[in-house]
Structures are given as structure tokens and as C-alpha cells.
C-alpha atoms as a PDB file:
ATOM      1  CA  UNK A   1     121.964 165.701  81.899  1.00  0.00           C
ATOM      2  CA  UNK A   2     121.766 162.395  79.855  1.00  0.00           C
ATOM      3  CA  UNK A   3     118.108 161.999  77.692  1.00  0.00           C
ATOM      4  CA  UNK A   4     117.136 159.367  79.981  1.00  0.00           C
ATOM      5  CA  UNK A   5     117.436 162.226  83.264  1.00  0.00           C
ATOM      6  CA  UNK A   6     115.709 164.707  81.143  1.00  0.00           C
ATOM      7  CA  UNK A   7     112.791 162.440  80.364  1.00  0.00           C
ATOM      8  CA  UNK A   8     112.645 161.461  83.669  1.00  0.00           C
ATOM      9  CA  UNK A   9     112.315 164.532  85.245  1.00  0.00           C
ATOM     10  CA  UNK A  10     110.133 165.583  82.230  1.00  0.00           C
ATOM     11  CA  UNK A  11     107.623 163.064  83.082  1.00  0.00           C
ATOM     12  CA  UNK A  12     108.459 163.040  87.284  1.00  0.00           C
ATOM     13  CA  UNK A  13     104.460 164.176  88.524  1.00  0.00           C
ATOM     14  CA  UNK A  14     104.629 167.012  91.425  1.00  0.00           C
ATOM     15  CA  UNK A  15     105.269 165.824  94.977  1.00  0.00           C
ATOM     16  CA  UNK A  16     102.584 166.124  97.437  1.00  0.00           C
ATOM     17  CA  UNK A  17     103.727 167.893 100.869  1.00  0.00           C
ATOM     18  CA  UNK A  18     102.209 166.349 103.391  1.00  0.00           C
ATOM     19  CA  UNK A  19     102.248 167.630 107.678  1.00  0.00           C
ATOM     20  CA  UNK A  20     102.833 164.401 109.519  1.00  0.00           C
ATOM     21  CA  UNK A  21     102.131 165.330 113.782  1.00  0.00           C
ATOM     22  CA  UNK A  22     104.334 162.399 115.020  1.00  0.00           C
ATOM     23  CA  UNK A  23     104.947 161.486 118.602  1.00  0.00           C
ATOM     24  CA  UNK A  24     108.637 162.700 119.476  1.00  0.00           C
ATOM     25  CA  UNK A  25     109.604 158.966 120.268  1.00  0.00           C
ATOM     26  CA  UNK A  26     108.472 157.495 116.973  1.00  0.00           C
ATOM     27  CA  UNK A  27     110.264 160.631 114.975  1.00  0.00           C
ATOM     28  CA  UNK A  28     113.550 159.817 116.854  1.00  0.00           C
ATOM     29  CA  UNK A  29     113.490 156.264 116.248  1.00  0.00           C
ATOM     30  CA  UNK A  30     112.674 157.117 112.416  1.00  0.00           C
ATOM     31  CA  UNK A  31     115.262 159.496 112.493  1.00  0.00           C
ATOM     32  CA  UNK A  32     118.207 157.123 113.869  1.00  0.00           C
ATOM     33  CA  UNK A  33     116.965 154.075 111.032  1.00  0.00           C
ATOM     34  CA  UNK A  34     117.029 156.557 108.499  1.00  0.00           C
ATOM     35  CA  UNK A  35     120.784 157.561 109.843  1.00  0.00           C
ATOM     36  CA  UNK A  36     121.649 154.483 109.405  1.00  0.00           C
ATOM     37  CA  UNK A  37     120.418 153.830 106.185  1.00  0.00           C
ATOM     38  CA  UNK A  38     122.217 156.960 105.209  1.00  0.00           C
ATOM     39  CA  UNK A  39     118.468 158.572 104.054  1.00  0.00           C
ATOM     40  CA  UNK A  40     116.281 161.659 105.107  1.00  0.00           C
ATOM     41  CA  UNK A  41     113.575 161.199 107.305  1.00  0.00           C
ATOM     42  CA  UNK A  42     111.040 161.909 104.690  1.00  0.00           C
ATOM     43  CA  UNK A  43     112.786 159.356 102.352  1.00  0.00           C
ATOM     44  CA  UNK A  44     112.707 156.637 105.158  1.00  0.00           C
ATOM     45  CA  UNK A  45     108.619 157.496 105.791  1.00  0.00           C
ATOM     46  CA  UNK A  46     108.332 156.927 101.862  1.00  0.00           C
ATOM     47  CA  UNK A  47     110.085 153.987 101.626  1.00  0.00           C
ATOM     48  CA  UNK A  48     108.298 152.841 104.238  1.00  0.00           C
ATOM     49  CA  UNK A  49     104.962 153.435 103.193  1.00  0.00           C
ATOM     50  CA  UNK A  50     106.164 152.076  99.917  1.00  0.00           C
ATOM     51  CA  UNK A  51     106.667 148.755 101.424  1.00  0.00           C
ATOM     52  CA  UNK A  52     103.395 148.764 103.199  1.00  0.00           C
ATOM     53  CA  UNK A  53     101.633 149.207 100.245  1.00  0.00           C
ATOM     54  CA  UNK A  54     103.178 146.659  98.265  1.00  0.00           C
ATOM     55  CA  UNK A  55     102.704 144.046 101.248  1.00  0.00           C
ATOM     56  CA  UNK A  56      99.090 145.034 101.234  1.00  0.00           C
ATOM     57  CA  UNK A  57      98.882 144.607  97.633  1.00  0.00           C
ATOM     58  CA  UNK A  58      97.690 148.640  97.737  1.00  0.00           C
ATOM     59  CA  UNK A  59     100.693 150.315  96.120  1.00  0.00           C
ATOM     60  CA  UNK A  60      99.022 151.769  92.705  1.00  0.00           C
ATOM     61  CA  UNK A  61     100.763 150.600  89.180  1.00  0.00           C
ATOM     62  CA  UNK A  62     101.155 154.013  87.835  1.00  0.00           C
ATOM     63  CA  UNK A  63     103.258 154.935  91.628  1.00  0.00           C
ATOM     64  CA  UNK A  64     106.317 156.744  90.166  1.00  0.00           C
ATOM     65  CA  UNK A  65     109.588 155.040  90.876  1.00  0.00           C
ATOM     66  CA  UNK A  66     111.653 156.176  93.881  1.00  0.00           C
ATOM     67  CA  UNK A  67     113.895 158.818  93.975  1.00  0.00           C
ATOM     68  CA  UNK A  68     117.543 157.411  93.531  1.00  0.00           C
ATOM     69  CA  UNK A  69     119.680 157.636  96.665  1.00  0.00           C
ATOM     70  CA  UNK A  70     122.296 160.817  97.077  1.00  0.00           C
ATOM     71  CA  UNK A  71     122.596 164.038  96.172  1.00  0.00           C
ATOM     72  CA  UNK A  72     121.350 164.797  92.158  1.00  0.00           C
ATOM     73  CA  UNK A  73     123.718 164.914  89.568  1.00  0.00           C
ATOM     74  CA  UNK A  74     125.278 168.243  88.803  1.00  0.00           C
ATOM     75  CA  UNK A  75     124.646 169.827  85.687  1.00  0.00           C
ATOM     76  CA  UNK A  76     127.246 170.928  83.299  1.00  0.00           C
ATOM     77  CA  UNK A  77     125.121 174.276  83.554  1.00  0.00           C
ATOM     78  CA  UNK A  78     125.362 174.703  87.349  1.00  0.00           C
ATOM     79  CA  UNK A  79     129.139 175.450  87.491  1.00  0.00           C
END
């Protein structure tokens, strides 16, 4: 890991899990956009909500970043 991913990950605040009861229809659809973005559902429904915030003017200053897009790095550790 460079110092900048170890900070990062350092500092990274716990993820809340959240249960989302969606209607079949809307999961589908999110899960085809999110195909074609080449994202997880989950990622799509954050970046999502992301936006909305922002566009309301609600998405707090201290919000960490988003995740980058792909799989992690591999660690010279994990061979």
C-alpha cells in the first residue's frame, strides 16, 4: 500500500448497512444502470443519493469521498 492508501483507509469512518425493501421493478431497473455503468447495485444507490444530496444542497461537508471504482489494490502481503 502507498502512505496515501494507508491514511486513507486509516481515517475511512465505518459504513452503515442499511435494508432497502425495493419494489422488484425499481431494483431491476437499478440493477441494469448500474450494469451499465460497470458498478454494484449498492454503489449505483450511493452515487445516487450522492447526487441528490448535492442538488439539494443536503450532502454534509465532512461526507467521506467515494469509494474509487474496481476491485482494491492488492497488497504485496496478500500473495
Amino acid at each position: 500500500m502507498s502512505p496515501s492508501d494507508e491514511e486513507r483507509t486509516a481515517a475511512a469512518p465505518e459504513r452503515r448497512a442499511v435494508l432497502l425493501r425495493l419494489d422488484p421493478a425499481v431494483h431491476a431497473a437499478l440493477a441494469r444502470w448500474a450494469a451499465d455503468d460497470l458498478r454494484s447495485v449498492n454503489a449505483q444507490i450511493d452515487l445516487l443519493l450522492r447526487q441528490a444530496l448535492k442538488g439539494a444542497g443536503r450532502l454534509p461537508s465532512d461526507a467521506a469521498p467515494t469509494r474509487p471504482r474496481g476491485r482494491p489494490r492488492k497488497r504485496p502481503d496478500d500473495d
